[in-house]
N, C-alpha and C. Protein backbone atom coordinates (compact mmCIF):
# COMPACT_ATOMS: atom_id res chain seq x y z
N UNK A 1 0.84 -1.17 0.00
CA UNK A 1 0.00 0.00 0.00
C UNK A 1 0.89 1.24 0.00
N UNK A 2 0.69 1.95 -0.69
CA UNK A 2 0.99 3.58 -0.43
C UNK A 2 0.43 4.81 0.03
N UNK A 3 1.18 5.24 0.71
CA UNK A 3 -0.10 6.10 1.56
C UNK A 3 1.05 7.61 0.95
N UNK A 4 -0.21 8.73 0.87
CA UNK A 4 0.98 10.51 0.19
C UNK A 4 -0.25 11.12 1.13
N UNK A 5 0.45 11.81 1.78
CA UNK A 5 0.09 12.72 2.88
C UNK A 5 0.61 13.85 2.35
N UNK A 6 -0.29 15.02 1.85
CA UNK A 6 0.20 16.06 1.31
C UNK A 6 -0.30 17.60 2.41
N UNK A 7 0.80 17.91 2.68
CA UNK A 7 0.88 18.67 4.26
C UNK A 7 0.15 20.39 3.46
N UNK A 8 -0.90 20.96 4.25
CA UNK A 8 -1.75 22.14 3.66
C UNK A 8 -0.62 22.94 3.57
N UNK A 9 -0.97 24.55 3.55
CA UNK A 9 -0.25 25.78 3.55
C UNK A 9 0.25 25.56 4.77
N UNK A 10 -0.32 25.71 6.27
CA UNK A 10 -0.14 26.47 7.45
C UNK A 10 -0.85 24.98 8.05
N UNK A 11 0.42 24.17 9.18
CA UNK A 11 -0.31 22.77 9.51
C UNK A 11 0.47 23.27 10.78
N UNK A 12 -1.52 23.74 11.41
CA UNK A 12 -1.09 24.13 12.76
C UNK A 12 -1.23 23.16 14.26
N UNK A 13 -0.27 23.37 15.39
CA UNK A 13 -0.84 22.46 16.46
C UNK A 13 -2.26 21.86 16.74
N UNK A 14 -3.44 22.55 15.82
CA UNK A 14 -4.88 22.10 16.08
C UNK A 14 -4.35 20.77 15.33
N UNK A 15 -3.64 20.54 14.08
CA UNK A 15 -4.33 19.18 13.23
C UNK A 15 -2.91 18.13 13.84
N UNK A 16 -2.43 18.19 15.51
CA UNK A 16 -1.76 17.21 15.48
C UNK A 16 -2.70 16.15 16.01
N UNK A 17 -3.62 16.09 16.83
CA UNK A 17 -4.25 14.90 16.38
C UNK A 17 -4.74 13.95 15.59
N UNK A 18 -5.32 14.94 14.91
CA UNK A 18 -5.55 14.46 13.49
C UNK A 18 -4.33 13.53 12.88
N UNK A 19 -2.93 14.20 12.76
CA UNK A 19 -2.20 13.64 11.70
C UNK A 19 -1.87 12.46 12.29
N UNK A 20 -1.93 12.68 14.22
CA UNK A 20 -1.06 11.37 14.76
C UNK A 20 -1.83 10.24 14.53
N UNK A 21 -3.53 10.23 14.67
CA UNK A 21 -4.09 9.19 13.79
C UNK A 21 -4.34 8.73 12.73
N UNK A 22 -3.45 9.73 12.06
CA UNK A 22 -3.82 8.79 11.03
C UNK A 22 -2.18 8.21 10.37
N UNK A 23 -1.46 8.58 10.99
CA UNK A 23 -0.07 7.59 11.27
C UNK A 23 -0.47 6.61 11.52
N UNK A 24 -1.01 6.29 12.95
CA UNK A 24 -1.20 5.08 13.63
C UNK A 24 -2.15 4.28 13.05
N UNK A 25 -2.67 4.89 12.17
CA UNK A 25 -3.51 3.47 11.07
C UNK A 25 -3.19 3.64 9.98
N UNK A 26 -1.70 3.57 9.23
CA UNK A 26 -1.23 3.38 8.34
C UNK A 26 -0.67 1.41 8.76
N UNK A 27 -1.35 0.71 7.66
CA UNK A 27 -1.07 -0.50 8.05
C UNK A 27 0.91 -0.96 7.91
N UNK A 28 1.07 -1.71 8.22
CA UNK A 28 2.39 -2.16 8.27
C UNK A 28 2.80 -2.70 6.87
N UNK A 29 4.23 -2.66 6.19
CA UNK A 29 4.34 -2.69 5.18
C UNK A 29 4.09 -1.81 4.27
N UNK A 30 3.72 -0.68 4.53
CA UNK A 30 3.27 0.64 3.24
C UNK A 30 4.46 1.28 3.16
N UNK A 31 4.34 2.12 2.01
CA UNK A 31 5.24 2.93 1.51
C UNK A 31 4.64 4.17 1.82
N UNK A 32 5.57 5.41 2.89
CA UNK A 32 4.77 6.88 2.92
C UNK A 32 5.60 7.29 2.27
N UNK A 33 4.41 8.74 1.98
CA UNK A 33 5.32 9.89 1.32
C UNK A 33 4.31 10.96 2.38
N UNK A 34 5.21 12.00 2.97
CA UNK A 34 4.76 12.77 3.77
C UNK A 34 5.24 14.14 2.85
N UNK A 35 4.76 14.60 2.00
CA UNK A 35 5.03 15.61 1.52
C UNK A 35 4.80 17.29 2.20
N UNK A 36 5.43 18.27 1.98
CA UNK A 36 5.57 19.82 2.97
C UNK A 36 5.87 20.76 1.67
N UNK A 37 6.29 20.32 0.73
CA UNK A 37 6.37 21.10 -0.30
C UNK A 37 5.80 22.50 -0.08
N UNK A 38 4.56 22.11 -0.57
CA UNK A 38 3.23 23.56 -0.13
C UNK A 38 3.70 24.20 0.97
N UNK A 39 3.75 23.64 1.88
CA UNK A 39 3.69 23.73 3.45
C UNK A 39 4.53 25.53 3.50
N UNK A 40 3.94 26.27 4.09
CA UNK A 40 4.54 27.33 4.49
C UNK A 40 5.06 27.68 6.11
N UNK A 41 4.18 27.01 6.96
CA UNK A 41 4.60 26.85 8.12
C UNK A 41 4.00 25.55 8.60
N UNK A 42 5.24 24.70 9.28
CA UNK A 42 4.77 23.71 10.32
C UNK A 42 5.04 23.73 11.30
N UNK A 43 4.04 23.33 12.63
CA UNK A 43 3.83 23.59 13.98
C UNK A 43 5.09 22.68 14.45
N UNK A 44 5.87 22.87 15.38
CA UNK A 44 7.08 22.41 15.81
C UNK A 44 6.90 20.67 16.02
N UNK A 45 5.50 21.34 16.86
CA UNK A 45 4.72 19.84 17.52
C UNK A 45 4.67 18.74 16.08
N UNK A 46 4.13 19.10 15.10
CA UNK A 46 3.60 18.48 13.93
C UNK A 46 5.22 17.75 13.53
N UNK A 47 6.05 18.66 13.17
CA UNK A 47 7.50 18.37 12.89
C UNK A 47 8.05 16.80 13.98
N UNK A 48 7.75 16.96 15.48
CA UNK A 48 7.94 16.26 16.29
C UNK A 48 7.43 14.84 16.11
N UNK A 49 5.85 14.81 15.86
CA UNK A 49 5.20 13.65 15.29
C UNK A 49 5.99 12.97 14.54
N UNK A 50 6.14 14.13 13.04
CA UNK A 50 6.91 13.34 11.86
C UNK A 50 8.36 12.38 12.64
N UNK A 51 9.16 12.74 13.48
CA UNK A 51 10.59 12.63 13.37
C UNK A 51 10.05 11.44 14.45
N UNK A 52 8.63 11.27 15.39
CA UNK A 52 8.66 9.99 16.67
C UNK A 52 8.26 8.89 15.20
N UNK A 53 7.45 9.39 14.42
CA UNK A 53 6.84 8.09 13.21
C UNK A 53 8.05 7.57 12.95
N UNK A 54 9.06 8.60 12.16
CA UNK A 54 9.97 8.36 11.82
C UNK A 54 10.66 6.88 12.41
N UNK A 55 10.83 7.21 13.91
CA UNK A 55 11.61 6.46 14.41
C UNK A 55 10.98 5.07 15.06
N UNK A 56 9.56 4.89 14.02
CA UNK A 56 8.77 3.58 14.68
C UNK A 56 8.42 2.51 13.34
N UNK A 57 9.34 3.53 12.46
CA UNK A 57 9.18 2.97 10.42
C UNK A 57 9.85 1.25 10.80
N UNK A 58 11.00 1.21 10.99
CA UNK A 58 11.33 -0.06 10.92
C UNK A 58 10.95 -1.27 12.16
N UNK A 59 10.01 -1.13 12.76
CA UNK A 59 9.41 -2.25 13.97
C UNK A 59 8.15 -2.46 12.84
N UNK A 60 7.71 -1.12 12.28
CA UNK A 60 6.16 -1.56 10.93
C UNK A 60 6.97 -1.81 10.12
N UNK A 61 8.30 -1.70 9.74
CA UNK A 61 8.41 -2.48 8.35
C UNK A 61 7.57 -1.23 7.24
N UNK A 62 7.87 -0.04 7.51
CA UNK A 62 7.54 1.15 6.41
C UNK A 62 8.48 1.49 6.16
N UNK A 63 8.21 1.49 4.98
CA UNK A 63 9.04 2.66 3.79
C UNK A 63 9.05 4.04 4.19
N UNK A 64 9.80 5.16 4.37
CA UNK A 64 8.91 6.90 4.46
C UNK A 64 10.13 7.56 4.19
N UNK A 65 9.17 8.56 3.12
CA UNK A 65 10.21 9.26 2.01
C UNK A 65 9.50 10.99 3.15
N UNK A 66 10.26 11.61 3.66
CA UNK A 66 10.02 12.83 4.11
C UNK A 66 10.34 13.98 2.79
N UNK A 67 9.23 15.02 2.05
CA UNK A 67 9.69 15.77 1.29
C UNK A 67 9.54 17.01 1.48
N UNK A 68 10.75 18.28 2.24
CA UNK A 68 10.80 19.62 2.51
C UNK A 68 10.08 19.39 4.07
N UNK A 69 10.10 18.32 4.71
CA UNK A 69 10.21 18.47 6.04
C UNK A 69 11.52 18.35 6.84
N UNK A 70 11.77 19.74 7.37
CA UNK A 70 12.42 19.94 8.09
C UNK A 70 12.85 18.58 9.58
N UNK A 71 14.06 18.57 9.85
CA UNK A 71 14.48 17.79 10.88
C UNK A 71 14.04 18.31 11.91
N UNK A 72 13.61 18.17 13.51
CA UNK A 72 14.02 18.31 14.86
C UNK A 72 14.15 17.45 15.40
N UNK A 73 14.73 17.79 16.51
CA UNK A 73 14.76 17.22 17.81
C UNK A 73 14.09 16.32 18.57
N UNK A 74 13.65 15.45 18.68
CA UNK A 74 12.64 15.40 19.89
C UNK A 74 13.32 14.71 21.27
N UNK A 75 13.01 15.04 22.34
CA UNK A 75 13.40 15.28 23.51
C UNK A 75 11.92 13.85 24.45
N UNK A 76 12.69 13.16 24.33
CA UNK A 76 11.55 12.29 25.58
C UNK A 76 11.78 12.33 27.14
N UNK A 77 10.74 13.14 27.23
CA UNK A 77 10.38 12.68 29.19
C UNK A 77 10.42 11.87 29.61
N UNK A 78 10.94 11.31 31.12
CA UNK A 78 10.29 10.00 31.21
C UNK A 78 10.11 10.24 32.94
């Protein structure tokens, strides 16, 4: 399966719920494309999501092509 997530103008802290579910039901084995191209501003938080998915691609066995999303940090509490 392929899943293209094409990120709006302005993807603000309101749509991180949104995006984090619908990460978490991307089935195992797909190919993403998280595209930002458009994207004029992304919420730090949103950026954060991308980079925790990021780092849960190979336990699902996903493919994910990040395009004009910026890198951060993320920092875990514990």
């Amino acid at each position: 399966m392929h899943v293209n997530m094409e990120l709006a103008l302005n993807v603000s802290f309101q749509n991180k719920r949104k995006i984090k579910e619908a990460l978490d039901r991307i089935p195992p084995y797909s190919i993403v494309t998280i595209d930002g191209t458009r994207s004029i501003n992304i919420d730090h938080g949103i950026l954060e999501i991308f980079q925790e998915f990021r780092s849960k691609t190979r336990q699902r066995h996903l493919q994910l092509e990040l395009k004009n999303i910026p890198e951060v940090s993320v920092i875990e509490l514990h």
